[in-house]
Protein backbone atom coordinates (compact mmCIF):
# COMPACT_ATOMS: atom_id res chain seq x y z
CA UNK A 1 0.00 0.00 0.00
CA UNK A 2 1.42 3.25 -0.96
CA UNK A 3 -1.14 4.74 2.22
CA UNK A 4 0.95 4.76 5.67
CA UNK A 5 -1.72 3.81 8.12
CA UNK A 6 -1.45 4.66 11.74
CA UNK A 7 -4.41 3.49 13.07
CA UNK A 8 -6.74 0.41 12.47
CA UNK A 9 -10.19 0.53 13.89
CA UNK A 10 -12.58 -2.17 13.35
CA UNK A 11 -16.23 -3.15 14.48
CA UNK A 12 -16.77 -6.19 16.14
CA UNK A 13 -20.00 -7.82 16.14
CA UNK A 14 -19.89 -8.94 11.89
CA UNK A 15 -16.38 -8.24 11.71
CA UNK A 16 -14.49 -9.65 14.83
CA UNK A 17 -17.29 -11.93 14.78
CA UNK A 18 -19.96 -13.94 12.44
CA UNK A 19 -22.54 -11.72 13.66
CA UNK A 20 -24.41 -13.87 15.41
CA UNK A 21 -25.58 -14.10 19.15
CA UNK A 22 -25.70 -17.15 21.32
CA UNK A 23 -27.39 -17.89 23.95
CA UNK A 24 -26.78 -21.27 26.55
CA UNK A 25 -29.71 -22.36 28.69
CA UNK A 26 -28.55 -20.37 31.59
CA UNK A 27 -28.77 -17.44 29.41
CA UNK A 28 -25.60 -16.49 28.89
CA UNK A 29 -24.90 -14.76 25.89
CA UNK A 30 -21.71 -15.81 24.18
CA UNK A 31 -19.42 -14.55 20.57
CA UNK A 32 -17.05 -16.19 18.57
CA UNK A 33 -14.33 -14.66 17.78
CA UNK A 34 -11.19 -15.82 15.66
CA UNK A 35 -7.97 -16.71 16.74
CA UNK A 36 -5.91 -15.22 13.50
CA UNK A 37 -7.77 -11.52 13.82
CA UNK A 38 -5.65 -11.91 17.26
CA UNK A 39 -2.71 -12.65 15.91
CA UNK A 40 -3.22 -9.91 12.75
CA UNK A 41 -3.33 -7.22 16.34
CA UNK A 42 -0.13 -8.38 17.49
CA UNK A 43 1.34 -7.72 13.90
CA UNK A 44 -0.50 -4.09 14.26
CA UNK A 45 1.79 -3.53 16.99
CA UNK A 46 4.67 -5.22 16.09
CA UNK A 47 4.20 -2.64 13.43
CA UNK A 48 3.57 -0.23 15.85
CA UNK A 49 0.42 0.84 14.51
CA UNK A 50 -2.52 1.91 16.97
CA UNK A 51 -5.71 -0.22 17.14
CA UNK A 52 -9.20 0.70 18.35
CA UNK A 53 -12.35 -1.24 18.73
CA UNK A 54 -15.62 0.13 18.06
CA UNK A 55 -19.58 -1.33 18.84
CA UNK A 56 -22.43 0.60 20.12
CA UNK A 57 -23.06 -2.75 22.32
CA UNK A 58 -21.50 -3.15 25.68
CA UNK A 59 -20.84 -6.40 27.16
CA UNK A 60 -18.31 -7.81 29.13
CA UNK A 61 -17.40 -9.63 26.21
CA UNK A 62 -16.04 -7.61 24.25
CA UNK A 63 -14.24 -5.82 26.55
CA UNK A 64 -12.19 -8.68 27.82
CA UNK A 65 -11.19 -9.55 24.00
CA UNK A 66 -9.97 -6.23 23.93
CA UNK A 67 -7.59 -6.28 26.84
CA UNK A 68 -6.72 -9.86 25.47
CA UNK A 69 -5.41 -8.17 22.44
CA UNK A 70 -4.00 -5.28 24.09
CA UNK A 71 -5.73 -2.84 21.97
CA UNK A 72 -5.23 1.21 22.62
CA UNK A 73 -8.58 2.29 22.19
CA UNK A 74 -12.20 0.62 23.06
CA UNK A 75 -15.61 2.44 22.02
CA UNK A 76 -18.36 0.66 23.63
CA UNK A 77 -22.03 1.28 23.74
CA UNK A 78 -22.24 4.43 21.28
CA UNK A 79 -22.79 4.67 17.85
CA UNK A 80 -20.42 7.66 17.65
CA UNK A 81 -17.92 5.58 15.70
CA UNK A 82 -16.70 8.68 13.42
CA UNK A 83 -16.33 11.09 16.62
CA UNK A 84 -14.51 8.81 18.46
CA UNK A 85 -12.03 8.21 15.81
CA UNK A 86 -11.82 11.57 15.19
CA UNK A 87 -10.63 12.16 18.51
CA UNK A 88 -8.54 9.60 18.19
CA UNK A 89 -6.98 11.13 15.58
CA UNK A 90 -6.38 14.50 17.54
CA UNK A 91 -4.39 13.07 20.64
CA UNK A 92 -1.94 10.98 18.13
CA UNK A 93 -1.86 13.39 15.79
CA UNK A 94 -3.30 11.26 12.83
CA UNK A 95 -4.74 12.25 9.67
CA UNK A 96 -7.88 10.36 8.65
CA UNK A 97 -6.71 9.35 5.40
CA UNK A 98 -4.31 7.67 7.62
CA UNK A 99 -6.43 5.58 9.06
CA UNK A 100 -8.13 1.90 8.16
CA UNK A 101 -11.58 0.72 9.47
CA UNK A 102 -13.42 -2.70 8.42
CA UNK A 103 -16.99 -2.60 9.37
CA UNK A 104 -20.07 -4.27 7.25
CA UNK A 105 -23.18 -2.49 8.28
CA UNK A 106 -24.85 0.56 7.98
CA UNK A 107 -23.84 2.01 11.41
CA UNK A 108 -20.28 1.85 10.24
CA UNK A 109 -21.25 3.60 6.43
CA UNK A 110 -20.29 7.33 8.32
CA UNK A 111 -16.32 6.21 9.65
CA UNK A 112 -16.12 4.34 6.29
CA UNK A 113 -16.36 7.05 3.71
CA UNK A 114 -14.51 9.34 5.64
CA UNK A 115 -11.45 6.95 6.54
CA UNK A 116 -8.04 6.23 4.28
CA UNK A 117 -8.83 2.88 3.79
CA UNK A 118 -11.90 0.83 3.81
CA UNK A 119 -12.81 -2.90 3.82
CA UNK A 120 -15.85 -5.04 4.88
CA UNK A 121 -16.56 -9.30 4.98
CA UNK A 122 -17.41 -10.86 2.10
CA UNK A 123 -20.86 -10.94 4.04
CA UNK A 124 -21.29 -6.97 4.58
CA UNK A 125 -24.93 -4.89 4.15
CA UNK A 126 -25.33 -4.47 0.33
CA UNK A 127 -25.02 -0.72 1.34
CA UNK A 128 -21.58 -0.63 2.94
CA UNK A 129 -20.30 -2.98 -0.10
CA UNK A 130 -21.80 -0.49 -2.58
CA UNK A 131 -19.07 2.43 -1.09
CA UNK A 132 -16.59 4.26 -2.77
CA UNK A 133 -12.85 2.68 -3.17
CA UNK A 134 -13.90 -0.06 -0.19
CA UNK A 135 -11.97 -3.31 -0.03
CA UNK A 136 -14.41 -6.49 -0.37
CA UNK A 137 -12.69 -8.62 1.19
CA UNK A 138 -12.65 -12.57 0.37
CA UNK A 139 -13.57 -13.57 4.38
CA UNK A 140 -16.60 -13.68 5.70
CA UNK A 141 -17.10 -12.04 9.56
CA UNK A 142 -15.46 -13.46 11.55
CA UNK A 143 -13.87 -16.12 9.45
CA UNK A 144 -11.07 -14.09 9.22
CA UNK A 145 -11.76 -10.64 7.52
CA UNK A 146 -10.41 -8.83 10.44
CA UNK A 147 -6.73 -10.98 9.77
CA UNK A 148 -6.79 -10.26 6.09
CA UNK A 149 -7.76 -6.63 6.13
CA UNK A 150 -4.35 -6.42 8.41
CA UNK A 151 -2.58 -8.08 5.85
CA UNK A 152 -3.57 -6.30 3.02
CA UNK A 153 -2.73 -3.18 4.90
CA UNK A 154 0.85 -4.81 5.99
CA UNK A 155 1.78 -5.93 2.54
CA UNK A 156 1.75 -9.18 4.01
């Protein structure tokens, strides 16, 4: 990629994830997530690129997967996605063009078309695949999207 990107932002629930909730008898909700988006966060930093996750749901869940992958910045429970990064973007001194996001729904179609670079799962909303210069990418949500949106974006 010609782009330098400094910061990679990603949804979670369609992205991270297959987009699906479970539920066990007890009622416990539960989300799968996959293994190689993990390792594609370590690579972020090893690359010392900044990561952020972003969902307008808040569960324990997802917080704990975040501090599992040591990621620098966790919006939960807004829908704000484009402020946030934004803001973001003014404490490390980022440019937005500088900046990669994978969501696949319509609550991510605002951060999308104002972001550097773009990608959604093979699976996304036929709105967010129908944006401007956005990567399709071969993976489904969480099947591994997440993992090759990194790599595209570390020449990998």
């Amino acid at each position: 990629m010609t782009r330098k990107i400094k910061l990679f932002a990603t949804d979670v629930d369609g992205t991270m994830t297959d987009g699906c909730m479970y539920y066990v008898e007890n009622g416990l909700e539960l989300k799968k997530f996959n293994f190689r988006d993990g390792m594609g966060f370590k690579l972020l930093r090893e690359a010392n690129i900044k990561t952020a996750i972003l969902t307008s749901e808040n569960t324990d869940i997802v917080r704990k997967r975040a501090q599992k992958l040591n990621v620098d910045y966790l919006l939960m429970g807004s829908w704000e996605k484009l402020k946030f990064v934004e803001d973001i973007c003014a404490k490390e001194n980022i440019n937005l063009d500088e900046v990669a996001y994978i969501g696949d729904d319509i609550n991510d179609i605002e951060l999308l078309e104002a972001v550097g670079q773009k990608a959604c799962p093979q699976d996304a909303v036929k709105k967010v695949k129908q944006i401007k210069n956005i990567t399709i990418l071969n993976s489904k949500g969480g099947f591994g999207a997440v993992r090759e949106f990194i790599e595209n974006i570390l020449g990998e």
